[in-house]
Protein backbone atom coordinates (compact mmCIF):
# COMPACT_ATOMS: atom_id res chain seq x y z
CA UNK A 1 -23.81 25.93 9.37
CA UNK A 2 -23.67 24.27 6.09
CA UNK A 3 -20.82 22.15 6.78
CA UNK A 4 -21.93 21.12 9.81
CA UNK A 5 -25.49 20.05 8.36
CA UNK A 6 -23.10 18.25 6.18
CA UNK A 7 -21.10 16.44 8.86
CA UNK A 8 -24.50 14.99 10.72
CA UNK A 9 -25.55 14.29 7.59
CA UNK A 10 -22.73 12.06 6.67
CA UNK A 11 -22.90 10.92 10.72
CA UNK A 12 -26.92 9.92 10.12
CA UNK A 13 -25.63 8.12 7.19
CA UNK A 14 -23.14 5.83 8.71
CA UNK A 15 -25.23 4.88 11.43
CA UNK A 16 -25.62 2.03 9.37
CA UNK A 17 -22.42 1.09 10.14
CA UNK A 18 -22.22 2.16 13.61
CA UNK A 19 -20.31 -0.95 16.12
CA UNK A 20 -21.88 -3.94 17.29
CA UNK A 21 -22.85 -4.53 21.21
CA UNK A 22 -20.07 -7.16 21.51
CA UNK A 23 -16.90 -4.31 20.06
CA UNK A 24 -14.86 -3.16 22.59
CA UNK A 25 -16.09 0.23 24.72
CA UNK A 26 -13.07 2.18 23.20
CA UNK A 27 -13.33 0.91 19.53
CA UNK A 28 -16.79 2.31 19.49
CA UNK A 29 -16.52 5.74 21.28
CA UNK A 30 -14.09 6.85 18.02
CA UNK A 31 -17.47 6.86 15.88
CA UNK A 32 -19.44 9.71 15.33
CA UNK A 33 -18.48 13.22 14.29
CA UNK A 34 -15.73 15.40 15.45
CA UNK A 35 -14.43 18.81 15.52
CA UNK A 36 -10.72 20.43 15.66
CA UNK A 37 -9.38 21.72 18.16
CA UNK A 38 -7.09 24.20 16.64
CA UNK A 39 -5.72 25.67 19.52
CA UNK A 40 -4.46 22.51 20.97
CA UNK A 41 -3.38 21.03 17.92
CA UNK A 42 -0.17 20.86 15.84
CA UNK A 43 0.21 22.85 12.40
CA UNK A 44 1.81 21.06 9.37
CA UNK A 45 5.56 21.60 8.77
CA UNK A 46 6.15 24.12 5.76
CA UNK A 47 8.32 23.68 2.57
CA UNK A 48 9.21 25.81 0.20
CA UNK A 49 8.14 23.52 -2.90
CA UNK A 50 9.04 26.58 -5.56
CA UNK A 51 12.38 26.89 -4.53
CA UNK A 52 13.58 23.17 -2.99
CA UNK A 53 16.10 21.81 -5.05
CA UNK A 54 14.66 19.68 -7.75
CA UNK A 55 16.46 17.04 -9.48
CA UNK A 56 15.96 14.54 -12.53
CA UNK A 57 13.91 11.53 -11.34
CA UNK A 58 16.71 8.94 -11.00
CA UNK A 59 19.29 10.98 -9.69
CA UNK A 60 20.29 11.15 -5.91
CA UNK A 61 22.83 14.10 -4.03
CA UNK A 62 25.47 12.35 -2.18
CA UNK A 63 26.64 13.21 1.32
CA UNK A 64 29.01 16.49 -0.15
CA UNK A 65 26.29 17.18 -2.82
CA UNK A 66 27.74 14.90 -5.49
CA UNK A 67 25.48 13.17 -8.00
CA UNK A 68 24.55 9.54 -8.46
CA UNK A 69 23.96 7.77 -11.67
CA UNK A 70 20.44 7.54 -12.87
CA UNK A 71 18.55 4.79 -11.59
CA UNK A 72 20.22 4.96 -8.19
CA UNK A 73 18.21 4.86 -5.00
CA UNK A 74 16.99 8.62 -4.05
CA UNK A 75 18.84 10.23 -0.88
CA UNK A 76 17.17 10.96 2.01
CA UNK A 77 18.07 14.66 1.25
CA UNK A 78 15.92 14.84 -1.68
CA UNK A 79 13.61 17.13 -0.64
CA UNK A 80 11.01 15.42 -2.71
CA UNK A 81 11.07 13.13 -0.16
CA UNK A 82 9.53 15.50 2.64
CA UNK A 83 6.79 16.60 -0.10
CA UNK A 84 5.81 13.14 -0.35
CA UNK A 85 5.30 12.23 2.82
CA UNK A 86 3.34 15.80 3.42
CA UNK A 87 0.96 15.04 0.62
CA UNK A 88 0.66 11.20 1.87
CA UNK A 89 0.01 13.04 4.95
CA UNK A 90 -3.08 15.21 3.71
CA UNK A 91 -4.01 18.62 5.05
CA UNK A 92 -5.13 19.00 8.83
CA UNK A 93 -9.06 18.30 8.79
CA UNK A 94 -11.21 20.64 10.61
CA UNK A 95 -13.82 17.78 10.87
CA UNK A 96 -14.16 13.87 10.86
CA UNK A 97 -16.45 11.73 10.80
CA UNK A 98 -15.07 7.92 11.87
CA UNK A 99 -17.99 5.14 11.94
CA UNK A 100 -16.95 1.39 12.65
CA UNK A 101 -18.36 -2.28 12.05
CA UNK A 102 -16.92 -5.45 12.35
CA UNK A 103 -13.88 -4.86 10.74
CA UNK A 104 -14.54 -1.86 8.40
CA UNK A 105 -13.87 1.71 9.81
CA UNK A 106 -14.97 4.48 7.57
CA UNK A 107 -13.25 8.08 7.58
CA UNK A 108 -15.00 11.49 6.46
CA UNK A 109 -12.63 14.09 6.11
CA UNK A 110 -14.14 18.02 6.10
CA UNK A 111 -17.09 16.20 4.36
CA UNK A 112 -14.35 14.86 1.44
CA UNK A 113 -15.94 11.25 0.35
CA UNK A 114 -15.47 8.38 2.88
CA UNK A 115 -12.26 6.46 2.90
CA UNK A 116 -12.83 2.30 3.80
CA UNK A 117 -10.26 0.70 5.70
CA UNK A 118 -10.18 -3.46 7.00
CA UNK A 119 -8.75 -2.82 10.19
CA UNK A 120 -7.67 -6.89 10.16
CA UNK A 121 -4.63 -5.51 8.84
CA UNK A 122 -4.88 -6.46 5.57
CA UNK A 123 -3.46 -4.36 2.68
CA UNK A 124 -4.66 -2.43 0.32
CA UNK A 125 -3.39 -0.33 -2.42
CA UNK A 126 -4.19 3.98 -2.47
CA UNK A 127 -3.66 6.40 -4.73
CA UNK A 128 -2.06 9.24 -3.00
CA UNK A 129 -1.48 11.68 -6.01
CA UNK A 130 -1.03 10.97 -9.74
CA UNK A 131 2.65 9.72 -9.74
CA UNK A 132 2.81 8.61 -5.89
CA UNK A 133 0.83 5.35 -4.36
CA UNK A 134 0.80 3.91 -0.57
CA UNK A 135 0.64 0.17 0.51
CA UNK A 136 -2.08 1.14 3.43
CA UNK A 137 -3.07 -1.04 6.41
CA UNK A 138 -5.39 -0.54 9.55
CA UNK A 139 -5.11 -2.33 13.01
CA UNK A 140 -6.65 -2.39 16.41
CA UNK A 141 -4.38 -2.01 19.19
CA UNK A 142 -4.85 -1.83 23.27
CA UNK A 143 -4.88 2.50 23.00
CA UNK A 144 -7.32 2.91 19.93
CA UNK A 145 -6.97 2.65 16.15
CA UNK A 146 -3.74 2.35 13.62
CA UNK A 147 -3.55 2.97 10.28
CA UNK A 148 -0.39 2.93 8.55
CA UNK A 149 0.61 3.79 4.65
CA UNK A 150 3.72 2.71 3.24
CA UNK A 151 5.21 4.69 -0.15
CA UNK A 152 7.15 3.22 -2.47
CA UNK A 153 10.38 5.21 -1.27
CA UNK A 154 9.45 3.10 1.71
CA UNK A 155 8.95 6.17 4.17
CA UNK A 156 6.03 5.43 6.71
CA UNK A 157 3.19 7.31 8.22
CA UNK A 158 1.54 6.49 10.87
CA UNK A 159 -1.64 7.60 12.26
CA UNK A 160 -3.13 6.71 16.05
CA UNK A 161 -6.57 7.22 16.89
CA UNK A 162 -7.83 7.18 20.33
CA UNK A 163 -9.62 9.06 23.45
CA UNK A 164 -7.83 10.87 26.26
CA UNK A 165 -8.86 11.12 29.46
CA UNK A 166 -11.56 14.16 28.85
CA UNK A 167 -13.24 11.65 26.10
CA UNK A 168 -11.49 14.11 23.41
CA UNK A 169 -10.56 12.30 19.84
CA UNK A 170 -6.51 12.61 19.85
CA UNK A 171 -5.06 11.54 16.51
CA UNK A 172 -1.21 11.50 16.78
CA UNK A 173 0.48 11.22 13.18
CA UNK A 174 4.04 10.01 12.32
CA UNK A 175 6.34 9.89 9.18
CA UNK A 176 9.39 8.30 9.19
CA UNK A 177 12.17 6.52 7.04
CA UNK A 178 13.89 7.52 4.54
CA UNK A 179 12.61 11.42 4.21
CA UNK A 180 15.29 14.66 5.54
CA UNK A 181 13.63 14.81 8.56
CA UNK A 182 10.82 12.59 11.07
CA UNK A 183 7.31 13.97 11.63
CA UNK A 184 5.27 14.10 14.91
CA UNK A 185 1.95 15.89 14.84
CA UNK A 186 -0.36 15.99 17.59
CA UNK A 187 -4.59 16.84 16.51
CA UNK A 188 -7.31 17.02 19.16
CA UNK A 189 -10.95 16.90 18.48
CA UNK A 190 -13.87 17.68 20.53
CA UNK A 191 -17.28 15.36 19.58
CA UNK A 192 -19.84 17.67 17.48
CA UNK A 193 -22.59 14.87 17.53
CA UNK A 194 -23.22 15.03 21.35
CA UNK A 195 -26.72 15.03 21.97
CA UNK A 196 -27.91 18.25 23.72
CA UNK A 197 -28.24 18.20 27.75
CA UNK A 198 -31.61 18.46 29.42
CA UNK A 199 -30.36 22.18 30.59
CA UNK A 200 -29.67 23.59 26.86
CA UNK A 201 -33.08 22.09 25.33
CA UNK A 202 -35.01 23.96 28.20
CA UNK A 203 -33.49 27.00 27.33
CA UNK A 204 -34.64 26.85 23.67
CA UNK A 205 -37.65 25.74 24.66
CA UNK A 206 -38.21 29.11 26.83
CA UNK A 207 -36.87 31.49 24.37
């Protein structure tokens, strides 16, 4: 209960920013709070970060496991490479809370502090994690929203947001580049803010 109080809280809050008349039908049906839909939804890959192979910054493993002088560009085998695009990543929300004007879309995460984006696809630098930045951008396209964040090893994730056919929230995530292996996730979201239906308020209103 408390968390969702929080969510409509946060969703009362950005109202402020909620889309103008003139935006696009499926630009604005994003805003407003969401819930996961566990069931349906993807689970984050799993490594082993105690026991991965962990090497000097600098140094690379060659094809047969050889080593590369310092200062050499990291192998796509390093499996520091898959932890960094995990934590660029982020853990799977249970909640969001997306609200949108002009150009500025705003992301809640489980009630976490809002995120900013320009979705004119201009850049901006983020702080992953001490020790790892992202070059991030956001776009509109024809199927929804894109916002893409770039790491210095110059792997890529990609996120899509849009609405399927049922009106669900379906945000489809990608890493790729130079990390051991791609990413595809797959997170569906019902809408939590829906008002209530004529049906369900008459019911309360009897009991």
């Amino acid at each position: 209960m408390e968390a969702t109080a929080k969510v409509l809280s946060l969703v009362a809050v950005f109202a402020l920013l909620s889309p103008e008349p003139g935006r696009a039908q499926s630009v604005a049906a994003l805003a407003g709070a969401w819930t996961l839909d566990a069931a349906a939804s993807d689970t984050l890959p799993t490594v082993d970060r105690q026991n991965s192979r962990r090497l000097p910054i600098g140094v690379r493993v060659g094809p047969t496991g050889g080593r590369f002088p310092a200062g050499s560009p990291r192998s796509i085998h390093d499996p520091r490479l898959m932890h960094d695009a995990l934590d660029a990543i982020g853990a799977r929300p249970d909640s969001l809370v997306i609200a949108i004007r002009d150009s500025v879309v705003v992301i809640s995460r489980d009630g976490a502090p809002p995120t900013a984006s320009h979705s004119d696809g201009r850049k901006r630098e983020l702080l992953v994690r001490p020790g790892l930045a992202a070059e991030a951008r956001a776009e509109w396209t024809d199927g929804g929203l894109r916002i893409e964040r770039k790491l210095e090893s110059g792997a890529a994730i990609v996120e899509r947001f849009s609405l399927d056919e049922d009106g669900r929230l379906v945000v489809e995530i990608e890493a790729s580049g130079p990390i051991p292996r791609r990413i595809e996730l797959r997170w569906i979201y019902e809408r939590s803010d829906r008002p209530p239906t004529s049906g369900s308020t008459a019911s309360r209103s009897s009991s």
